[in-house]
Protein backbone atom coordinates (compact mmCIF):
# COMPACT_ATOMS: atom_id res chain seq x y z
CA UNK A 1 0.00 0.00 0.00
CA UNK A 2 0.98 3.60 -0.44
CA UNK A 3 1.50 5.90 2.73
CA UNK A 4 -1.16 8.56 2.66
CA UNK A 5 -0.96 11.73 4.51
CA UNK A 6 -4.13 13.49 4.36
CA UNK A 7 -4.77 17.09 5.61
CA UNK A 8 -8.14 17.86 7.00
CA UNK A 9 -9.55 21.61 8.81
CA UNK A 10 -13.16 21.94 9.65
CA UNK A 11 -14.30 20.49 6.70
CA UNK A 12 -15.51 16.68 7.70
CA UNK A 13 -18.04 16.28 4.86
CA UNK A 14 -15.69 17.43 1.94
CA UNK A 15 -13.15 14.89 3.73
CA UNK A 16 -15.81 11.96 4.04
CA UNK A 17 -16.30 12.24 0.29
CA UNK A 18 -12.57 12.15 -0.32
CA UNK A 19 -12.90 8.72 1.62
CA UNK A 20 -15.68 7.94 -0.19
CA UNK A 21 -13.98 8.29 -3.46
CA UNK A 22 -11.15 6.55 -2.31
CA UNK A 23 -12.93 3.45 -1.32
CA UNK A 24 -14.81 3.69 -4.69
CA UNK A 25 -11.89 4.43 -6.58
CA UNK A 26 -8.78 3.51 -4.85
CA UNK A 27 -9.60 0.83 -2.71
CA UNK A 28 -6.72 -0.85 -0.96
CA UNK A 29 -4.42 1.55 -2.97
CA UNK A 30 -3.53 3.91 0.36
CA UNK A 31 -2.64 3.73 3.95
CA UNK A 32 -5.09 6.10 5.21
CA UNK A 33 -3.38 8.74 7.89
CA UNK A 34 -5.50 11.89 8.63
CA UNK A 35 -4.04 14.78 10.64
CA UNK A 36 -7.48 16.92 11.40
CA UNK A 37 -8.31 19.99 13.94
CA UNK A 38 -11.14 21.70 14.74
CA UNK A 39 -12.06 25.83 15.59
CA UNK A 40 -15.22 24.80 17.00
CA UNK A 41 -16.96 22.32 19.08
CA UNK A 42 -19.76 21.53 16.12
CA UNK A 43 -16.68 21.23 13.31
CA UNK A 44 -15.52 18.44 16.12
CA UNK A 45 -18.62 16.53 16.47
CA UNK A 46 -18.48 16.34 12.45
CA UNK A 47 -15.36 14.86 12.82
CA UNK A 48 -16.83 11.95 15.48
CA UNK A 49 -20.02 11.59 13.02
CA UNK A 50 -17.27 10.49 10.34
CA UNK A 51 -15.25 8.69 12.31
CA UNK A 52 -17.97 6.64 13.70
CA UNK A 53 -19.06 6.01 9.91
CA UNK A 54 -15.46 3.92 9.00
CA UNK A 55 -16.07 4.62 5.67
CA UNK A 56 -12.72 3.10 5.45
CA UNK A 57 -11.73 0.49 8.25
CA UNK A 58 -8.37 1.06 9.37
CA UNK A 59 -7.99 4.83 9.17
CA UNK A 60 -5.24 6.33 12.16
CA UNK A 61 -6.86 9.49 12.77
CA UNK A 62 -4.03 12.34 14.74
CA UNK A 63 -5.56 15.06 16.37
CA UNK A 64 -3.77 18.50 15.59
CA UNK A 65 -1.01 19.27 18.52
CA UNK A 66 2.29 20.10 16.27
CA UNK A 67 1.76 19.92 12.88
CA UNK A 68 5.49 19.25 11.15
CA UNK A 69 5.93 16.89 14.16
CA UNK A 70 2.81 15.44 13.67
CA UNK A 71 3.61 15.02 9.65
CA UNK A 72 7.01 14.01 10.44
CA UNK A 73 5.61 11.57 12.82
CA UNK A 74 3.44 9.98 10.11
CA UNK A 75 6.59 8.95 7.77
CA UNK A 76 6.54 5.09 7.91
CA UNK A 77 9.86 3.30 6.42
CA UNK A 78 7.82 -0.12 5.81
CA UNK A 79 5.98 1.86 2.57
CA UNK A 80 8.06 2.65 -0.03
CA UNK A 81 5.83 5.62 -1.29
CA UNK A 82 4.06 8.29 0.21
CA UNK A 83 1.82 10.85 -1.00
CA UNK A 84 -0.44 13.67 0.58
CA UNK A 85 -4.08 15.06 0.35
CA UNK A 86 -6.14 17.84 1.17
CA UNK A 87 -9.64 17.05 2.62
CA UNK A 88 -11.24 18.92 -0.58
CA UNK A 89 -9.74 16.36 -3.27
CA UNK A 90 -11.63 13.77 -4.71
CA UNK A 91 -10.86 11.01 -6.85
CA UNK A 92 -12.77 10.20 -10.10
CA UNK A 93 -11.73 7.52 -12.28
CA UNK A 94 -9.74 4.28 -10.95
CA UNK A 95 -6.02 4.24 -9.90
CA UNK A 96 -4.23 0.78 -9.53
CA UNK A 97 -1.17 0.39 -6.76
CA UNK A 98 1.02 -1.23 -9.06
CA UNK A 99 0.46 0.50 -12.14
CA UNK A 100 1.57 3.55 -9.78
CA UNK A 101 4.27 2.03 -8.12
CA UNK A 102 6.59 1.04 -11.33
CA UNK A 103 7.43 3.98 -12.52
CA UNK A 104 8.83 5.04 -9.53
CA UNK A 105 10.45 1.68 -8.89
CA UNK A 106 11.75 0.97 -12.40
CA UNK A 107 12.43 4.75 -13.37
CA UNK A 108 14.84 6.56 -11.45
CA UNK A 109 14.29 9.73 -13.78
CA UNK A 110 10.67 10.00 -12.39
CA UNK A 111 9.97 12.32 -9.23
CA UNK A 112 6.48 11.72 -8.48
CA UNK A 113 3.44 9.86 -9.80
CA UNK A 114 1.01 12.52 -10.39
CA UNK A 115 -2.64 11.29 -9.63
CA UNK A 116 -4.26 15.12 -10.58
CA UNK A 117 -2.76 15.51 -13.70
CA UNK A 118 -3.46 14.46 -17.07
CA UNK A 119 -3.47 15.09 -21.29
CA UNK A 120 -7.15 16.78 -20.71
CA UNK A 121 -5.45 19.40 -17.41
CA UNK A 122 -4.99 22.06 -19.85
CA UNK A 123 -6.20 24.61 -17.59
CA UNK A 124 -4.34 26.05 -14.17
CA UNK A 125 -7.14 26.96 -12.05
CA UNK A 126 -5.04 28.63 -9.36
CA UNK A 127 -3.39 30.99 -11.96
CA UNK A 128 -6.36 31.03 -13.87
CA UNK A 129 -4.17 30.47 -17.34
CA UNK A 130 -3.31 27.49 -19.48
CA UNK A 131 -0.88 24.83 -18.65
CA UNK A 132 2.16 24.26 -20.71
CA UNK A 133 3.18 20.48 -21.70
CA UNK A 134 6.48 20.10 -23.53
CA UNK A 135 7.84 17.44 -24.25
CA UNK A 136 5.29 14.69 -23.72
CA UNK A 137 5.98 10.62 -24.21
CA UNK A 138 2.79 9.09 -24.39
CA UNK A 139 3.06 5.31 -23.50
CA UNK A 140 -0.16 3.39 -23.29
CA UNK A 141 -2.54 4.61 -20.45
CA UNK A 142 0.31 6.88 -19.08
CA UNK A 143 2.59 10.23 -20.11
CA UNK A 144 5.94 11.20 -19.15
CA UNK A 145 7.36 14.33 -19.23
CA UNK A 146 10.28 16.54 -17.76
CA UNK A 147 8.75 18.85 -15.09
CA UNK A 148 11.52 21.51 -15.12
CA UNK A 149 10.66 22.41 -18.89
CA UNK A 150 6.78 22.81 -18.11
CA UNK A 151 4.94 25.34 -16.63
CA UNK A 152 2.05 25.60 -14.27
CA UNK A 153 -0.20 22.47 -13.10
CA UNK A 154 2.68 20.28 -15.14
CA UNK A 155 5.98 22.09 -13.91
CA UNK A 156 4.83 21.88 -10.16
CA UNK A 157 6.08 18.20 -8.83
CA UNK A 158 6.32 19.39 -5.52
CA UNK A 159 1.99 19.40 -4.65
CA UNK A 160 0.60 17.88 -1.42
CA UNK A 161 -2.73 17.22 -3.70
CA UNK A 162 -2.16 13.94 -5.08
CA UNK A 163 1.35 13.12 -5.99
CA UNK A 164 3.12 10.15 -4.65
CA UNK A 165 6.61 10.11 -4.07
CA UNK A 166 9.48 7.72 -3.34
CA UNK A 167 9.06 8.21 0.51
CA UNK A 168 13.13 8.17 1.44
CA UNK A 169 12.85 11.18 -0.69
CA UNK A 170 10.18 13.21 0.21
CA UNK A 171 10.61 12.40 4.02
CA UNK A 172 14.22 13.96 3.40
CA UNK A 173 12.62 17.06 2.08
CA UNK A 174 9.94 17.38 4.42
CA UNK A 175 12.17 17.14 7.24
CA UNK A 176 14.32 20.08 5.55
CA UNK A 177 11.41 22.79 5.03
CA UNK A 178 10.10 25.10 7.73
CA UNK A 179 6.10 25.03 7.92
CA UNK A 180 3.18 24.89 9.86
CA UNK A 181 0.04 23.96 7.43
CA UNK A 182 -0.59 22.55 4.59
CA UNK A 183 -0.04 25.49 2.77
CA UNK A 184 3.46 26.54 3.85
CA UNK A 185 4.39 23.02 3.72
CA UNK A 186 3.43 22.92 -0.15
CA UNK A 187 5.12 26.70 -0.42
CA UNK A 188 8.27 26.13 1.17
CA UNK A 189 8.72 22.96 -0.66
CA UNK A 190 9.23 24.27 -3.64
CA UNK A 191 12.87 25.49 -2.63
CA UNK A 192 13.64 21.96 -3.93
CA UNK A 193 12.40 22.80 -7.60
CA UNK A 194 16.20 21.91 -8.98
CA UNK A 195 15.57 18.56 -7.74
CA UNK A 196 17.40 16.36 -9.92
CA UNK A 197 14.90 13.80 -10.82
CA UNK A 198 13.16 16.19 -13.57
CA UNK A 199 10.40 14.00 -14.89
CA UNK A 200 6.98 12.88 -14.05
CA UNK A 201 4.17 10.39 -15.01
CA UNK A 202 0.33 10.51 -14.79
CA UNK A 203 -2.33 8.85 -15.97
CA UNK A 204 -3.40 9.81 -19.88
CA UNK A 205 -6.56 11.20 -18.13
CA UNK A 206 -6.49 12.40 -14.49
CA UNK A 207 -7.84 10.52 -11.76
CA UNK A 208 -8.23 13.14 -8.84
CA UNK A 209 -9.62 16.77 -8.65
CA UNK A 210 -9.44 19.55 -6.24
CA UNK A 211 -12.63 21.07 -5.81
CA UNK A 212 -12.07 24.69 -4.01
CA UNK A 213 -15.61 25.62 -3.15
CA UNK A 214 -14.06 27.28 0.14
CA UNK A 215 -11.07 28.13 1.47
CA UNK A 216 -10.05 27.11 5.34
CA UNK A 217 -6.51 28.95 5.60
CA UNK A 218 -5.55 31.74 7.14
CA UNK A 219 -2.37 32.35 5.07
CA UNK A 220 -3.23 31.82 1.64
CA UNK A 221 -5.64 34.13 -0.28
CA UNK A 222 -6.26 31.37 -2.44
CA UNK A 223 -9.10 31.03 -5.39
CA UNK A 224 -12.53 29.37 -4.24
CA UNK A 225 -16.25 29.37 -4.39
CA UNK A 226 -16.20 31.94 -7.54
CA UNK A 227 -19.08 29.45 -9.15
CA UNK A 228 -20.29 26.83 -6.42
CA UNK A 229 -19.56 28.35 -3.34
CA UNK A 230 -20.50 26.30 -0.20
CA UNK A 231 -19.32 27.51 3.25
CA UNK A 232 -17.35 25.03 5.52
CA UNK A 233 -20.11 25.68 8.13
CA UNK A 234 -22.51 25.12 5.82
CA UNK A 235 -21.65 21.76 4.57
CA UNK A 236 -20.99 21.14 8.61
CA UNK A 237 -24.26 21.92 9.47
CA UNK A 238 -25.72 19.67 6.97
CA UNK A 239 -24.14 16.39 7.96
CA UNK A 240 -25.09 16.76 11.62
CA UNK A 241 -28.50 17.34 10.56
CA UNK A 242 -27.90 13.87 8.24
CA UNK A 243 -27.04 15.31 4.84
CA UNK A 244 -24.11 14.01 2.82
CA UNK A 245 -22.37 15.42 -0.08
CA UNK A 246 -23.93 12.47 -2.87
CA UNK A 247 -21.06 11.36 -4.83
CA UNK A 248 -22.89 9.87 -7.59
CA UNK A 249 -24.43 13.47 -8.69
CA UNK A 250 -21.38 15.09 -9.31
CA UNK A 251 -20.48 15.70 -12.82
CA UNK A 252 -17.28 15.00 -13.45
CA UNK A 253 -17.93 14.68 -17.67
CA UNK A 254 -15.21 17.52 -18.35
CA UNK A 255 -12.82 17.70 -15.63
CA UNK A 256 -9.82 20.47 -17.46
CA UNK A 257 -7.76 21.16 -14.61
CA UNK A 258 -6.06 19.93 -11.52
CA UNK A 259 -8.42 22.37 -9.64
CA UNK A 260 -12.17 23.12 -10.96
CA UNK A 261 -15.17 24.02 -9.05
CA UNK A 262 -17.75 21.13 -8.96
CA UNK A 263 -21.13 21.75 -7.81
CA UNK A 264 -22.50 19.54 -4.94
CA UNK A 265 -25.95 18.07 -4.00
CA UNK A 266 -27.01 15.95 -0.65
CA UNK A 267 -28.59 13.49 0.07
CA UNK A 268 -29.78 12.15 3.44
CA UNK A 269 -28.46 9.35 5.25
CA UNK A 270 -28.76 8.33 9.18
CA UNK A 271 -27.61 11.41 11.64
């Protein structure tokens, strides 16, 4: 299994869909780690609701004290990969363990397996511009290409949404950057960008998307909610009061970028 890291802040219904799409999706494929915290006591009891749901048996759940200790602490030499997610990704289409897993154990030129990325991500949602490919190799169901000669979405190795790394490597790196979220962690990564290992692989067609309806950090004046906007409390409120985010209604027909905006609708299960 791969060593999954995932990063979770008042948002326990975006994250139970991530699960959710993970079990649908991705089943067996991770090692499910979630570091979570709370601002309130109702974001909490979201977080018990989901927990006592075990959408996925087996999940180690870390309560917030330290955060780079508590990432640090997560690093697990018995998986040879590791990869990271934020509580708003989901995934779409199937991934397979092994079909991941070779490239980074038969190419040493690869970097990172890159689950959000694909030959239809031709759009950079965060810069709100086009990405730039060069260079593609196209081999079967997957692409290949050197990071340090693309731009945006495809020149950007270093993302804690969906890439899995080799995890001697990325535990190195981790352990060498100063943060204290998600956010700086993914910021102050990218002091590593002349890494020497200057390609990646993906899927031909993406398998995850980030879908920023909101925006939880305080650091970060990132894009969100400019088309489906849906407040954390919001979506909160509706799963105590029994309403989930329904997976199957989400169209995910023409997915164009790493990030896009999906709209969501409920549905009502047992509070």
């Amino acid at each position: 299994m791969i060593n999954t890291i995932i990063f979770s802040y008042n948002r326990a219904s975006q994250l139970r869909l991530l699960l959710e799409s993970i079990e649908k999706h991705a089943k067996d494929v991770f090692k499910v780690n979630i570091i979570y915290k709370f601002s309130r006591d109702d974001y909490k009891l979201g977080y018990e609701k989901l927990k006592n749901e075990q959408i996925i048996e087996n999940i180690n759940w870390v309560n917030e004290t330290s955060f780079k200790k508590d990432v640090l602490s997560l690093f697990n030499k018995d998986y040879k990969h590791t990869c990271f997610f934020t509580d708003d990704d989901i995934f779409y289409f199937p991934v397979k363990e092994d079909e991941i897993t070779k490239h980074l154990e038969e190419d040493q030129e690869v970097f990172c397996f890159s689950t959000r990325l694909g030959l239809n991500t031709t759009f950079c949602y965060t810069m709100n511009t086009d990405n730039n490919l060069f260079g593609v190799e196209e081999k079967g169901d997957f692409i290949k290409w050197n990071w340090s000669k693309s731009y945006m979405d495809y020149g950007y190795p270093l993302s804690v949404d969906g890439h899995i790394f080799r995890t001697k490597e990325i535990s190195k790196l981790v352990r060498n950057t100063a943060f204290h979220n998600p956010n700086t962690l993914e910021e102050n990564l990218q002091m590593f960008d002349t890494f020497p290992k200057e390609y990646m692989v993906a899927y031909t067609h993406s398998c995850l998307v980030n879908s920023p309806n909101n925006i939880i950090n305080e650091t970060h004046p990132n894009r969100k909610g400019e088309k489906y906007a849906y407040s954390t409390l919001e979506l909160n409120d509706k799963y105590l009061a029994g309403e989930v985010i329904d997976y199957n209604a989400i169209d995910f027909s023409n997915i164009i970028g790493a990030h896009q905006e999906l709209d969501f609708t409920f549905k009502k299960i047992k509070k």
